[in-house]
Protein backbone atom coordinates (compact mmCIF):
# COMPACT_ATOMS: atom_id res chain seq x y z
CA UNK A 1 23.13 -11.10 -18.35
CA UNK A 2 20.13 -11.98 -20.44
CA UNK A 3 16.22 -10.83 -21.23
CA UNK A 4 13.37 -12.43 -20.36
CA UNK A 5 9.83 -11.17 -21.65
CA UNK A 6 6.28 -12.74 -21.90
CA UNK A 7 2.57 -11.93 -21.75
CA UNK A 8 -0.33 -13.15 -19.76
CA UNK A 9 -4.08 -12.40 -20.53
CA UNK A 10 -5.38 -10.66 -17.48
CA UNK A 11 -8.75 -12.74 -18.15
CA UNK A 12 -10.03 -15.87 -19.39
CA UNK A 13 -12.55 -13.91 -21.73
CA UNK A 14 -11.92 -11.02 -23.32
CA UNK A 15 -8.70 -10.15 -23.53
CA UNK A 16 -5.91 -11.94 -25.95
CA UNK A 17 -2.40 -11.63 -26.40
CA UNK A 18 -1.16 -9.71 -29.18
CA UNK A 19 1.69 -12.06 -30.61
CA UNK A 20 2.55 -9.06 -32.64
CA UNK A 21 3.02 -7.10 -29.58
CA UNK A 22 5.34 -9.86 -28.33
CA UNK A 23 7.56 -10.29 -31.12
CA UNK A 24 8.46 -6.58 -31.23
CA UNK A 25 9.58 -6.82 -27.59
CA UNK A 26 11.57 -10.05 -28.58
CA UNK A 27 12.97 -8.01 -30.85
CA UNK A 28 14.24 -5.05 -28.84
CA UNK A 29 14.89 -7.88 -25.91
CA UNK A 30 17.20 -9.31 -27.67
CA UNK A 31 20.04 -6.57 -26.93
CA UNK A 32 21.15 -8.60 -23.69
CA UNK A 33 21.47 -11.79 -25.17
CA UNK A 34 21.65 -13.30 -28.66
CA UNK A 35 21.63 -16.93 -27.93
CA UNK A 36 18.04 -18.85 -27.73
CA UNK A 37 15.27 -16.62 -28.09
CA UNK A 38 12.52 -19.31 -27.76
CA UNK A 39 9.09 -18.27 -26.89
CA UNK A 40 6.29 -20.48 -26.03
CA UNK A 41 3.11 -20.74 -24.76
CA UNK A 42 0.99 -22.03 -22.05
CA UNK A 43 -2.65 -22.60 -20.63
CA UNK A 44 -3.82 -22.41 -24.71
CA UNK A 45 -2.18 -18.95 -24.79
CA UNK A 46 -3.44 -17.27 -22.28
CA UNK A 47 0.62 -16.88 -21.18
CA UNK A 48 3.29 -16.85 -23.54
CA UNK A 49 7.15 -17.24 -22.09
CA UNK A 50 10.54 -16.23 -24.04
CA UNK A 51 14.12 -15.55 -23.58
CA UNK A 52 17.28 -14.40 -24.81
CA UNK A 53 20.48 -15.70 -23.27
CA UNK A 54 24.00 -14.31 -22.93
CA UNK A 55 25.95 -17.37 -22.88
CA UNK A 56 28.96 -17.36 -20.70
CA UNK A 57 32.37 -17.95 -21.57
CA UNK A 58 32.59 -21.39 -19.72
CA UNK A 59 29.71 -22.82 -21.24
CA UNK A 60 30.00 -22.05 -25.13
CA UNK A 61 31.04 -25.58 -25.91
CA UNK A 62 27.75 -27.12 -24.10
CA UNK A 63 24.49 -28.61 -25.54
CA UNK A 64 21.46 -27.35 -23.50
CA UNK A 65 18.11 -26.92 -24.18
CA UNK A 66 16.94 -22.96 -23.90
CA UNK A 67 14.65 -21.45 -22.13
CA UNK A 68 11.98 -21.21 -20.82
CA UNK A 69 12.55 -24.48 -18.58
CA UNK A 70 9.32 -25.70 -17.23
CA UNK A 71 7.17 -22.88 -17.53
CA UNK A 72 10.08 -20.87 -15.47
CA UNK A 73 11.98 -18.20 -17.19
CA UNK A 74 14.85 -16.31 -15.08
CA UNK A 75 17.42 -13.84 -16.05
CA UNK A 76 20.59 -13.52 -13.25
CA UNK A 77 22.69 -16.15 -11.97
CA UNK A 78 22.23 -18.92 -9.64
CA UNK A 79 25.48 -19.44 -7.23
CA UNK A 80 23.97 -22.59 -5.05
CA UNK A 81 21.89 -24.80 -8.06
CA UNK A 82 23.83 -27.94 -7.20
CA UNK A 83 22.44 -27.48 -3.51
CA UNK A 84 19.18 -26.63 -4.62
CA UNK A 85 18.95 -30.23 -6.95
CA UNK A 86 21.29 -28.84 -10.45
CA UNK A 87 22.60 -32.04 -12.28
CA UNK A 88 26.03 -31.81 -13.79
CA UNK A 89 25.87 -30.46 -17.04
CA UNK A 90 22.62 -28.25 -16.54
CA UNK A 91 22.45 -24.71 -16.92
CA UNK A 92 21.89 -23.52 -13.43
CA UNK A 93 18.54 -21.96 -14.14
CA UNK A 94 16.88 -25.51 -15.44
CA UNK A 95 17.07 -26.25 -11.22
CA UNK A 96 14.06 -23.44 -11.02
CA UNK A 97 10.95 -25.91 -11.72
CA UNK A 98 12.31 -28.05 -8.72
CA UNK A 99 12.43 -25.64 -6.03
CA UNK A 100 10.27 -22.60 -7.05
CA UNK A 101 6.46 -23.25 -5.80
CA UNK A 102 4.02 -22.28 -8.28
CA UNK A 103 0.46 -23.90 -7.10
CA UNK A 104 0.10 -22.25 -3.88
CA UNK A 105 0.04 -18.97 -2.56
CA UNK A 106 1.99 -15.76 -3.65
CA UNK A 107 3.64 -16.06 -0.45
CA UNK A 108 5.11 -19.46 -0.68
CA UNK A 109 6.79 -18.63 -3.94
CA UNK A 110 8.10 -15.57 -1.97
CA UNK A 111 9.25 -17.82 0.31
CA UNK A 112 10.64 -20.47 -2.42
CA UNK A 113 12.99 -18.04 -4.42
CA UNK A 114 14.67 -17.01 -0.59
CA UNK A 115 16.41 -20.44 -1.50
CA UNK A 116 18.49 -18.90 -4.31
CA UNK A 117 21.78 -17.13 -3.48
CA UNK A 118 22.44 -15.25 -6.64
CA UNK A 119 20.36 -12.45 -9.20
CA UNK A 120 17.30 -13.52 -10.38
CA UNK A 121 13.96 -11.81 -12.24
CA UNK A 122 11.61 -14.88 -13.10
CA UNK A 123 8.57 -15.24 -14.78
CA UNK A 124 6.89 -18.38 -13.54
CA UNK A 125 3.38 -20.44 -15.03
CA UNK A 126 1.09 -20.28 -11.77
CA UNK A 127 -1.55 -22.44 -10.54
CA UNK A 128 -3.53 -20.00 -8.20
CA UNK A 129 -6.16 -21.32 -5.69
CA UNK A 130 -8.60 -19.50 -6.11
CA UNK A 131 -8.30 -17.50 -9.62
CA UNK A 132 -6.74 -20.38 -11.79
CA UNK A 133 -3.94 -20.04 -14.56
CA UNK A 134 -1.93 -16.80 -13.78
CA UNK A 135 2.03 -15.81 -13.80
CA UNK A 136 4.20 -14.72 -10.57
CA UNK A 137 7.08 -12.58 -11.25
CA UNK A 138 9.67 -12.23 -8.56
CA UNK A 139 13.08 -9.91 -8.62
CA UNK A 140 15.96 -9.55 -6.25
CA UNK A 141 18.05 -6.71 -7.82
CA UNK A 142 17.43 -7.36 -11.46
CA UNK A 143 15.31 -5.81 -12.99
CA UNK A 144 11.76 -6.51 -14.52
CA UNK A 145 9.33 -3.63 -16.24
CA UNK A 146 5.77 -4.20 -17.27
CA UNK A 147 2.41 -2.14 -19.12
CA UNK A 148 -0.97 -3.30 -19.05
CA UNK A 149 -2.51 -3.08 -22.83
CA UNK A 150 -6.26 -4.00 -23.63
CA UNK A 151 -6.08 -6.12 -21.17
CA UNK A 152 -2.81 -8.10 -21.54
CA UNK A 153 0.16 -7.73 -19.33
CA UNK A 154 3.36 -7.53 -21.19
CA UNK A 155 6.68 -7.42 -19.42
CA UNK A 156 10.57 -7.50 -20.53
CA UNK A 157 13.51 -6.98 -18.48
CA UNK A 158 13.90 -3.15 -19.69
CA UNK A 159 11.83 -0.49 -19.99
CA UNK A 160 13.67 0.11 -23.73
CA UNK A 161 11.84 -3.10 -24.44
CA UNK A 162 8.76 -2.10 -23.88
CA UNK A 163 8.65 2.19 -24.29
CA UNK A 164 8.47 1.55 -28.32
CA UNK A 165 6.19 -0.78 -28.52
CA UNK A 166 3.33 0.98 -26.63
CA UNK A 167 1.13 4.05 -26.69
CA UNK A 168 3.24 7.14 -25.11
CA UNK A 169 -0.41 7.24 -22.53
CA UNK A 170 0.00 3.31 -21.61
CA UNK A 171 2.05 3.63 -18.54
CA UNK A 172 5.07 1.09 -17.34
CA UNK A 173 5.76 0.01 -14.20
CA UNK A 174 8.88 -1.42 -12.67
CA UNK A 175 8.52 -4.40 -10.37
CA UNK A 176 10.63 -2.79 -6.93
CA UNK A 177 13.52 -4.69 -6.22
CA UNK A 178 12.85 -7.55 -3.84
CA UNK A 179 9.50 -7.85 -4.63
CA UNK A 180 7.29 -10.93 -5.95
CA UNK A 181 3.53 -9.91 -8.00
CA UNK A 182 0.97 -11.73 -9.05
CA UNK A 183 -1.04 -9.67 -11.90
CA UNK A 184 -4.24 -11.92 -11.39
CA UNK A 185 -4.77 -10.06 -8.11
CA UNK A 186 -7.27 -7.49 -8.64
CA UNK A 187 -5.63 -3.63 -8.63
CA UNK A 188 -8.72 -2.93 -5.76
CA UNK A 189 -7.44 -5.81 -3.56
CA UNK A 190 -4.89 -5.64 -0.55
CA UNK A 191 -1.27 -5.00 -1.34
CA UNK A 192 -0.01 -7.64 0.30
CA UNK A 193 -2.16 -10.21 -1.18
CA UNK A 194 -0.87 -8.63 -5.21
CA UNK A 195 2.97 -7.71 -3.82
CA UNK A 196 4.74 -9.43 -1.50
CA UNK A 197 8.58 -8.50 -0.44
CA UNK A 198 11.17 -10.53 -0.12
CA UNK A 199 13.09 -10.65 3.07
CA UNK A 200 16.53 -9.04 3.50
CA UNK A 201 18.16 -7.94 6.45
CA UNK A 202 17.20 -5.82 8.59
CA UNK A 203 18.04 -3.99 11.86
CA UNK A 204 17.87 -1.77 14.38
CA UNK A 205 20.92 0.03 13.69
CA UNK A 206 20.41 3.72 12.36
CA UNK A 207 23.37 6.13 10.65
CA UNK A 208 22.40 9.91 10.79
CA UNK A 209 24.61 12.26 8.37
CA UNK A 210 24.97 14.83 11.10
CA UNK A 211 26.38 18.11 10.47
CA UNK A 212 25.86 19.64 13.66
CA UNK A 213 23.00 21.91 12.54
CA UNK A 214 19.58 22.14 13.10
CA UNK A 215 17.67 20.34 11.07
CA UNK A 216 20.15 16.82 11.37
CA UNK A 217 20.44 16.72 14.92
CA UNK A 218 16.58 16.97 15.25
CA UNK A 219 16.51 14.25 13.09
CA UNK A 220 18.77 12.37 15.30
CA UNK A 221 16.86 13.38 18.38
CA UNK A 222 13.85 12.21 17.33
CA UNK A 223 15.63 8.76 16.23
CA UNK A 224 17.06 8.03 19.73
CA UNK A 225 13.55 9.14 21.34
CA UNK A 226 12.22 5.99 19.02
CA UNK A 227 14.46 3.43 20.81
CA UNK A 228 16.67 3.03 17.56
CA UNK A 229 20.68 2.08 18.16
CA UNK A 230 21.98 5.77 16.84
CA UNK A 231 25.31 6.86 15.36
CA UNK A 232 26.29 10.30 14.42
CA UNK A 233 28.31 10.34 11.09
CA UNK A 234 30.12 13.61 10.63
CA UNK A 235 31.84 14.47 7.23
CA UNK A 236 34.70 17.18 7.35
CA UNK A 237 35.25 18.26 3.42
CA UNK A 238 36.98 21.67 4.43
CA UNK A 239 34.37 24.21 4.56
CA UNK A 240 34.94 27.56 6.50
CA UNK A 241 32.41 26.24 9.51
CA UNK A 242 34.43 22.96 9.84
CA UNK A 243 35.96 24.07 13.04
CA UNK A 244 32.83 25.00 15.17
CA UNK A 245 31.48 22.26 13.19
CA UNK A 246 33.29 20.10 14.96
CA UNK A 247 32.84 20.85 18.08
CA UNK A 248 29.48 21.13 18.07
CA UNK A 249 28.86 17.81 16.66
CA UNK A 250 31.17 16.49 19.69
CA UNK A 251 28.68 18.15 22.11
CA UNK A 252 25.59 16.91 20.84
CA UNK A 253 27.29 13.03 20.41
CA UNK A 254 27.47 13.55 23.89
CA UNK A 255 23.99 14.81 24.88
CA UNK A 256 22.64 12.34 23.31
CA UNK A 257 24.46 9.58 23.93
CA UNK A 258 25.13 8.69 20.51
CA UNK A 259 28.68 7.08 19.06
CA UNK A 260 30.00 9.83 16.82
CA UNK A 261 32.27 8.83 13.82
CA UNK A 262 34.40 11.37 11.88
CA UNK A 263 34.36 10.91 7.98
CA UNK A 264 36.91 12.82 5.33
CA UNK A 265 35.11 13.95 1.91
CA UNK A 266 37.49 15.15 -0.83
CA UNK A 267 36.54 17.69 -2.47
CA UNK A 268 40.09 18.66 -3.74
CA UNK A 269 39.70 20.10 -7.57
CA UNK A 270 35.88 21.07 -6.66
CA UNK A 271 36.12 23.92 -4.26
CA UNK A 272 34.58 26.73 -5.90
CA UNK A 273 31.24 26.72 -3.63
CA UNK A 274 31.56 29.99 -1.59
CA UNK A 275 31.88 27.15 1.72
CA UNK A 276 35.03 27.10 0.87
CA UNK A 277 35.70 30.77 -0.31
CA UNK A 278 34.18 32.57 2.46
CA UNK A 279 32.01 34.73 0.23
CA UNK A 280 28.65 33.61 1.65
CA UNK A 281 25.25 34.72 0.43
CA UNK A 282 23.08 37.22 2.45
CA UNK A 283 20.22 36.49 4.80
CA UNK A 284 17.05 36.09 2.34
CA UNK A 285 18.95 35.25 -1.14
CA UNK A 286 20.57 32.69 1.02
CA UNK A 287 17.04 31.00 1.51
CA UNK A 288 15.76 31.44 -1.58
CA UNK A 289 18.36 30.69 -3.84
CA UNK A 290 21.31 27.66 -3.27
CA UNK A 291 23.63 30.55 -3.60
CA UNK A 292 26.10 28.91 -1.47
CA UNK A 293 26.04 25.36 -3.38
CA UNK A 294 28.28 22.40 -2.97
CA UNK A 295 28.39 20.14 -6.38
CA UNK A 296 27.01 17.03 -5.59
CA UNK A 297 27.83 16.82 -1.97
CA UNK A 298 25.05 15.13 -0.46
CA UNK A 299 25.34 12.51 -3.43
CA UNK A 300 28.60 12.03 -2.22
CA UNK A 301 27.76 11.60 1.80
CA UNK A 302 25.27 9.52 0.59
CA UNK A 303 27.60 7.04 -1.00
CA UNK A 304 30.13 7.49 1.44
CA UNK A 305 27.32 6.18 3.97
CA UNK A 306 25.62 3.45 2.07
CA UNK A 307 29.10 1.72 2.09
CA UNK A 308 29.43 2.24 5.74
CA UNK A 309 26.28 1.17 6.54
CA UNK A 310 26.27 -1.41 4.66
CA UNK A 311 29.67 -2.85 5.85
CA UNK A 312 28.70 -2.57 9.22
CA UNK A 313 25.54 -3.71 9.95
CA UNK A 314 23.05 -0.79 9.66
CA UNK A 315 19.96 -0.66 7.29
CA UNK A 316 18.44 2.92 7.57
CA UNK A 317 20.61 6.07 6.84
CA UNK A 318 18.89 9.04 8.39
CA UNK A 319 19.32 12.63 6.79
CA UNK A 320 17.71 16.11 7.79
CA UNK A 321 16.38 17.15 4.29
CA UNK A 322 13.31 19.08 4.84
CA UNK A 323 10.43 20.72 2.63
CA UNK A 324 11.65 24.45 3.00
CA UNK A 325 15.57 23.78 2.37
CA UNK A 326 13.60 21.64 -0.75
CA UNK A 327 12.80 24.49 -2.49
CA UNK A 328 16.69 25.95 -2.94
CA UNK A 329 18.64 23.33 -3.00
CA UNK A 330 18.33 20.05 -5.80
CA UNK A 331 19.84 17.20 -3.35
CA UNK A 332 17.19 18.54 -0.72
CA UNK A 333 13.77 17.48 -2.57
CA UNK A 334 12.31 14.76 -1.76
CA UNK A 335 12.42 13.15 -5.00
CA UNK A 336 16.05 13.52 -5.13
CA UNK A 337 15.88 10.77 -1.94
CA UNK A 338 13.26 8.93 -3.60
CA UNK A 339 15.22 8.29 -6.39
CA UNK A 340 18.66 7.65 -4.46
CA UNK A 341 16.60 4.77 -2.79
CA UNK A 342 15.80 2.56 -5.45
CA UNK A 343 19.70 2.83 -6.23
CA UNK A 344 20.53 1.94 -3.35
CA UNK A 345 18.81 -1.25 -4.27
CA UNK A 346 21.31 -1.98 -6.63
CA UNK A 347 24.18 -0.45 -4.68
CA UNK A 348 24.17 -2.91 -2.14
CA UNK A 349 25.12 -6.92 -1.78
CA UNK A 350 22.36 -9.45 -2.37
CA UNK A 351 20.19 -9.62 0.55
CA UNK A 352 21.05 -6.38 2.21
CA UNK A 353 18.76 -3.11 2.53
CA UNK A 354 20.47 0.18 3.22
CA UNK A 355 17.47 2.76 2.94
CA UNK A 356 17.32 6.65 3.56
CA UNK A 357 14.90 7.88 5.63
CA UNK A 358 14.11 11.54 5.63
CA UNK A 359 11.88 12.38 9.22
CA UNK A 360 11.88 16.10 8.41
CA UNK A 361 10.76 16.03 5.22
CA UNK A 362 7.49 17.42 5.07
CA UNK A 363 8.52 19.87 7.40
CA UNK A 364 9.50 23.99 7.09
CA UNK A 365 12.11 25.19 9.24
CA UNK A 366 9.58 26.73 12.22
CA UNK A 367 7.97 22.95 12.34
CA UNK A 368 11.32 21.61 13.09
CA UNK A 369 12.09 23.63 15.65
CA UNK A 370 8.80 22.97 17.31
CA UNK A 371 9.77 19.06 16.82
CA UNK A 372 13.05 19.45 18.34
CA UNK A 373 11.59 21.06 21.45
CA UNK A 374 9.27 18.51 21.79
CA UNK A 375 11.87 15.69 22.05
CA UNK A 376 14.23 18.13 23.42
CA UNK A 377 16.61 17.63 21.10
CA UNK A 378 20.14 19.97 22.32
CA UNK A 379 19.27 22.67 19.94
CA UNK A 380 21.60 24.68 22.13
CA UNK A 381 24.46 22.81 21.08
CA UNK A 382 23.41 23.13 17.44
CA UNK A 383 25.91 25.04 14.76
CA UNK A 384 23.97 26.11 11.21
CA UNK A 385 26.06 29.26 10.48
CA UNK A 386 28.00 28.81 7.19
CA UNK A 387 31.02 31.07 8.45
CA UNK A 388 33.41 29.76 10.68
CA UNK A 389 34.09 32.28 13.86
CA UNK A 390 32.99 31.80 17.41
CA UNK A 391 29.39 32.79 17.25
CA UNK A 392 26.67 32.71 14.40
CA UNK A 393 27.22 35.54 11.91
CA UNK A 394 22.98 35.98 11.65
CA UNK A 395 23.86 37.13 8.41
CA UNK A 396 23.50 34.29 6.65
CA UNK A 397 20.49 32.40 5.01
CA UNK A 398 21.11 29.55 7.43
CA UNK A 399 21.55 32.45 10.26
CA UNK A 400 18.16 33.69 9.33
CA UNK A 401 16.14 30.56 8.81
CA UNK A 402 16.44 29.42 12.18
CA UNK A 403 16.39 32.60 13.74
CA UNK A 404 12.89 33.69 12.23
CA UNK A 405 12.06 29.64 12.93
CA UNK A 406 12.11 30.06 16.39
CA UNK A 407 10.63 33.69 16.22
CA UNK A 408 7.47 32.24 14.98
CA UNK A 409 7.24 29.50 17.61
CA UNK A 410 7.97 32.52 19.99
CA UNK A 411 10.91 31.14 21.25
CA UNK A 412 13.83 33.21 21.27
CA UNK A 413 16.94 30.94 19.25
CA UNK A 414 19.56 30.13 21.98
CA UNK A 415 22.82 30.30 19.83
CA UNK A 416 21.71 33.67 19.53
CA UNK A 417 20.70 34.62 23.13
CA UNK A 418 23.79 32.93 24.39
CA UNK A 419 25.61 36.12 22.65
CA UNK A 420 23.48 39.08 23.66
């Protein structure tokens, strides 16, 4: 839509802004927007302001000023500026320095930019309280980067703005989406008091991506044992265990008392995982290695749920990924979730929050087991074997994981004791 960039001098003495510093990032800011590119400067530069602007189609016969507007730079678009005080004719981001508090608290400009139904990353000239001169930057889902250089803070919408202009040892931080900071807050001080979140909604709805094993329907367990409003989402992509799959996943809906919703994944022109062949891996390659991979399937669940959840009301997606299963398989480590999270972000409607939580993961496969007995969770009901058939194979390097699992809590694993 548009850049916005600036500096502010993290102290009064000491430390000045590099205006050479800022022009290069104007210059590299200026690939989301050609029009404007004013900067200018406030509290006898201590904070300098500037923007580029991607002017619209409807509005490339108007005469406006550019920003910044009042000491108030935003990138994004603002859908309710004639509620919020826009006169006809304005650009919708020159209603900012009406509504947006800037001499009070961190909080009440959190509270301020709720206002706004659109996008919005702003850079705003701050009166604090107690510290004096300082700039707030707030995001909902677009995005804002910053670095910390001898003793400046310089910030641009993209991290291309600012990766060439700085040392390859300075680090840059992204502001998380929903998120308002105020820099003059000392690094050592309370999180709350230098980042404060932005509401969205929230509830107490939870979707688990249940595939009737082991490590998901702990994970479910252990959900409903928190008081949380559970549903079981089952995909069916046509692997070999889809049958007893099923079944299982019906039985342990039921134990738990969980609605249980049945989800197609097509995976036509992308079945050569041996799921769908039959040829699965042995017992310890099995666990070692992710011999029996699926391309990109939990990507795919994942997006599959986010739009579920998201349509219908809940805000935390719950799946069994664990540390051991971490080590074989990419869409397993932690980071992997990590990562999916702050796209979900972006993924989602304005206002929402769809987040995956991962309760097992920390955990090796004999720790889960423990965990399920302790919220006796219906690990008898449980299917992890990746062959279809009427019993586990305990073959297999799901077969074997859980079986030695239990073995070491010196339990005996009852899909297996149910057929000796």
């Amino acid at each position: 839509m548009c850049s916005i960039f600036g500096a502010y001098a993290l102290s009064s003495s000491g430390s000045k802004i590099d205006m050479g510093i800022v022009d290069r990032i104007r210059e590299l800011a200026q690939d989301r927007g050609r029009d404007g590119g004013r900067v200018q400067s406030y509290e006898d530069g201590r904070i300098v302001l500037g923007n580029w602007r991607a002017t619209p189609t409807p509005e490339i016969d108007k005469d406006f000023e550019y920003q910044p507007y009042d000491g108030i730079i935003h990138n994004g678009t603002i859908a309710n500026d004639a509620e919020l005080g826009g006169i006809a004719g304005e650009i919708d981001s020159q209603c900012l320095p009406r509504v947006v508090i800037r001499d009070a608290t961190l909080e009440d400009f959190a509270r301020s930019l709720e206002q706004i139904k659109g996008s919005y990353a702003i850079a705003a000239v701050a009166k604090s309280p107690s510290r004096g001169p300082t700039v707030f930057l707030g995001a909902n889902y677009k995005p804002l980067y910053y670095a910390v250089h001898d003793g400046v803070l310089y910030f641009s919408s993209m991290e291309r703005h600012l990766r060439p202009v700085f040392p390859w040892h300075i680090g840059i931080q992204k502001l998380p989406a929903y998120t308002c900071f105020d820099p003059s807050v000392t690094a050592l001080a309370s999180e709350n008091k230098r980042f404060v979140k932005l509401k969205r909604r929230v509830t107490n709805k939870c979707l688990v991506i249940a595939s009737a094993g082991l490590d998901s329907t702990v994970a479910a367990t252990m959900k409903v044992r928190e008081g949380k409003d559970v549903t079981l989402l089952h995909f069916q992509y046509g692997c070999k265990a889809e049958g007893p799959e099923t079944k299982a996943i019906q039985r342990i809906a039921e134990d738990l008392g969980c609605k249980l919703i049945f989800r197609p994944l097509d995976y036509s022109g992308a079945q050569n995982s041996t799921l769908f062949t039959g040829e699965i891996g042995g017992a310890i390659e099995g666990a070692e290695y992710a011999i029996d991979w699926v391309p990109a399937r939990n990507l795919l669940m994942m997006a599959n749920a986010c739009a579920y959840a998201e349509a219908n009301g809940y805000d935390e997606i719950v799946l069994g990924a664990n540390l051991e299963e971490g080590g074989a398989y990419p869409d397993n480590e932690e980071e992997f979730i990590h990562l999916l999270n702050q796209a979900f972000d972006y993924a989602v409607n304005e206002g929402h929050k769809v987040h995956i939580s991962i309760p097992l993961g920390n955990l090796m496969k004999y720790e889960i087991v423990a965990k399920g007995v302790e919220f006796k969770a219906p690990l008898a009901e449980t299917w992890s074997c990746y062959r279809g058939g009427e019993h586990h194979c305990g073959e297999c390097g799901p077969c074997f994981m859980r079986k030695t699992a239990f073995e070491r809590n010196g339990l005996t694993d009852p899909v297996f004791e149910a057929t000796t």
